[in-house]
Protein backbone atom coordinates (compact mmCIF):
# COMPACT_ATOMS: atom_id res chain seq x y z
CA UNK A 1 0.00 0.00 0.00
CA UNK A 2 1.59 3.21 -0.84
CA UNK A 3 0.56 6.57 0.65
CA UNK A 4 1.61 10.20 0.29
CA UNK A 5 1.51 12.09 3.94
CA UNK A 6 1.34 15.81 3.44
CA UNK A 7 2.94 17.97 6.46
CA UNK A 8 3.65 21.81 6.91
CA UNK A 9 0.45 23.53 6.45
CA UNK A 10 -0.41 26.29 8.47
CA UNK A 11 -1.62 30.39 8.96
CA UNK A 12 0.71 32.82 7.51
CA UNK A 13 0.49 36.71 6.61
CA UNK A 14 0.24 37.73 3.40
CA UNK A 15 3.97 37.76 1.96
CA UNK A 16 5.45 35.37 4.10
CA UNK A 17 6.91 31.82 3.52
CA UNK A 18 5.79 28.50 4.38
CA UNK A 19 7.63 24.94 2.66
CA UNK A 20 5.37 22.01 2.88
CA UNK A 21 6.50 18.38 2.32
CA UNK A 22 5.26 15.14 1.69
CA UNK A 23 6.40 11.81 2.22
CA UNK A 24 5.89 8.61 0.10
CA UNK A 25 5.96 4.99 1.56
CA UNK A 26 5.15 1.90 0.34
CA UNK A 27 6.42 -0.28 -2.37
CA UNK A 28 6.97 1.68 -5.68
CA UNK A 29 8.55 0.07 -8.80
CA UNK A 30 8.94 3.28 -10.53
CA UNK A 31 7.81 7.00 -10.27
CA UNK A 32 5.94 8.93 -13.81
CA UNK A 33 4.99 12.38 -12.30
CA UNK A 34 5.36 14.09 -8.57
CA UNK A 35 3.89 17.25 -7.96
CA UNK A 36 1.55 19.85 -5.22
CA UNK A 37 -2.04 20.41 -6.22
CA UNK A 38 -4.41 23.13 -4.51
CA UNK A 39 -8.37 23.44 -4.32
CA UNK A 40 -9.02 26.49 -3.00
CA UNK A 41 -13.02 27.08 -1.33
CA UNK A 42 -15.53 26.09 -3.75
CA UNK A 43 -12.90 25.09 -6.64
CA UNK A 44 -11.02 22.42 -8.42
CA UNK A 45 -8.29 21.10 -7.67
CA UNK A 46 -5.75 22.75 -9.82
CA UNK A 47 -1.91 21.90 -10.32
CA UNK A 48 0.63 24.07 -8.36
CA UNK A 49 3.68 22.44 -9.31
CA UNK A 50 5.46 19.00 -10.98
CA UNK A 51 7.99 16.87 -11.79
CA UNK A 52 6.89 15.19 -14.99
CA UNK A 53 8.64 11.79 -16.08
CA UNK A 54 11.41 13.09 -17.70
CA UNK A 55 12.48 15.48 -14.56
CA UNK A 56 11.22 18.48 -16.33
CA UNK A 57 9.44 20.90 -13.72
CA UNK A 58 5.98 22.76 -14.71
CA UNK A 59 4.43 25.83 -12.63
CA UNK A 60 1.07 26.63 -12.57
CA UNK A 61 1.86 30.42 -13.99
CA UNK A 62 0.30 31.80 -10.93
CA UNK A 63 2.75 30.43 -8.94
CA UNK A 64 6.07 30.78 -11.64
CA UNK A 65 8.75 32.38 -9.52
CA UNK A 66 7.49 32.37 -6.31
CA UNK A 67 6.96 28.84 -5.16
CA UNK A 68 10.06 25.92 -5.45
CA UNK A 69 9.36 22.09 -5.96
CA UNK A 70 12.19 19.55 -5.38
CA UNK A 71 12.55 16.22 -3.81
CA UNK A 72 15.27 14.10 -2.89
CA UNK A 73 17.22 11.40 -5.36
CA UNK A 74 15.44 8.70 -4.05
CA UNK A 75 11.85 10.38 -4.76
CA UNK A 76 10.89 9.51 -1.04
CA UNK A 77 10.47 13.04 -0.25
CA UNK A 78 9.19 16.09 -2.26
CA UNK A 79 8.77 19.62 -1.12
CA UNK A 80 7.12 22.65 -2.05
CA UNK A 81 8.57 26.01 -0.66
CA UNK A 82 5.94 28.63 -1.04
CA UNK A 83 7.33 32.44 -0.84
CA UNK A 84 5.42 35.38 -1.14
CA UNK A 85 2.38 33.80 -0.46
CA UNK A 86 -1.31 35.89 -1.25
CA UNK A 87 -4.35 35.51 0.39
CA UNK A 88 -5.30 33.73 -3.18
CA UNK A 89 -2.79 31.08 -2.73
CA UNK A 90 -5.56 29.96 0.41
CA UNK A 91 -6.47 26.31 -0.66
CA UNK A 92 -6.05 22.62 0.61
CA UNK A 93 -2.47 21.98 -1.14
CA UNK A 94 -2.64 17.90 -2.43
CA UNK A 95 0.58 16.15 -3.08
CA UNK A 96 0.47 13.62 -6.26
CA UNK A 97 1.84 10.25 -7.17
CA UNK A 98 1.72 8.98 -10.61
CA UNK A 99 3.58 5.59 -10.26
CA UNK A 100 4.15 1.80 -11.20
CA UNK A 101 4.07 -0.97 -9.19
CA UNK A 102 5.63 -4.29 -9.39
CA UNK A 103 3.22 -5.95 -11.43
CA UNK A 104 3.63 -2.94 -13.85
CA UNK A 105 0.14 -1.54 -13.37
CA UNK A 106 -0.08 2.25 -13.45
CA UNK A 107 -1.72 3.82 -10.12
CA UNK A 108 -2.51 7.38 -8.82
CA UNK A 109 -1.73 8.41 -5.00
CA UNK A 110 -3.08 11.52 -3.37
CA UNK A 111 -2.08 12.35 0.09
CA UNK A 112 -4.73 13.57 2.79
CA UNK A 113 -4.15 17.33 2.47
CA UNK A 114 -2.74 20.27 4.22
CA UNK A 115 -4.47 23.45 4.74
CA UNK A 116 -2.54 26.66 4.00
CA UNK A 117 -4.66 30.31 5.10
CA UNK A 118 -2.95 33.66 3.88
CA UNK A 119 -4.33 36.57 5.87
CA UNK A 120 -4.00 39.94 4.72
């Protein structure tokens, strides 16, 4: 069973910095895609950020230059350090698994969810 577990949510002001990460355990045979998803109040549940097979990175454009995804070599961790944040980054942030498992199936993993408020 493989599960994503989001942590580092939280209240911050309006310009301030928070880095959420999210941890993946389980057996994996190999990773496709990584990345952060948000639904904000009311809305879908957009992408933020991703790793897509190949390595390349993609930004939601709302988001280009101001938030930073990485994870480690072994794709056990992932992180998403959020600067400058705006009230309308407020949304339940999601991180994603797109993976194969030993029997070479293709599955999806979402972790639980970790609420980030910007006041202003």
């Amino acid at each position: 069973q493989v599960e994503l577990r989001e942590s580092g949510g939280g209240l911050v002001v309006a310009g301030g910095s928070l880095r959420l990460s999210c941890a993946t355990s389980g057996s994996i045979a190999s990773i496709n895609t990584m990345g952060w998803y948000r639904q904000g109040p009311g809305g879908q549940r957009d992408m933020v950020a991703e790793f897509t097979r190949d390595g390349r990175v993609n930004y939601a454009g709302s988001v280009k230059g101001r938030f930073t995804i990485s994870r480690d070599n072994l794709k056990r961790w992932m992180h998403l350090q959020m600067n400058m944040l705006q009230p309308e980054d407020t949304a339940v942030y999601y991180c994603n698994s797109k993976f194969i498992g030993f029997r070479g199936d293709e599955y999806e993993q979402w972790g639980q969810g970790t609420q980030v408020t910007v006041s202003s």
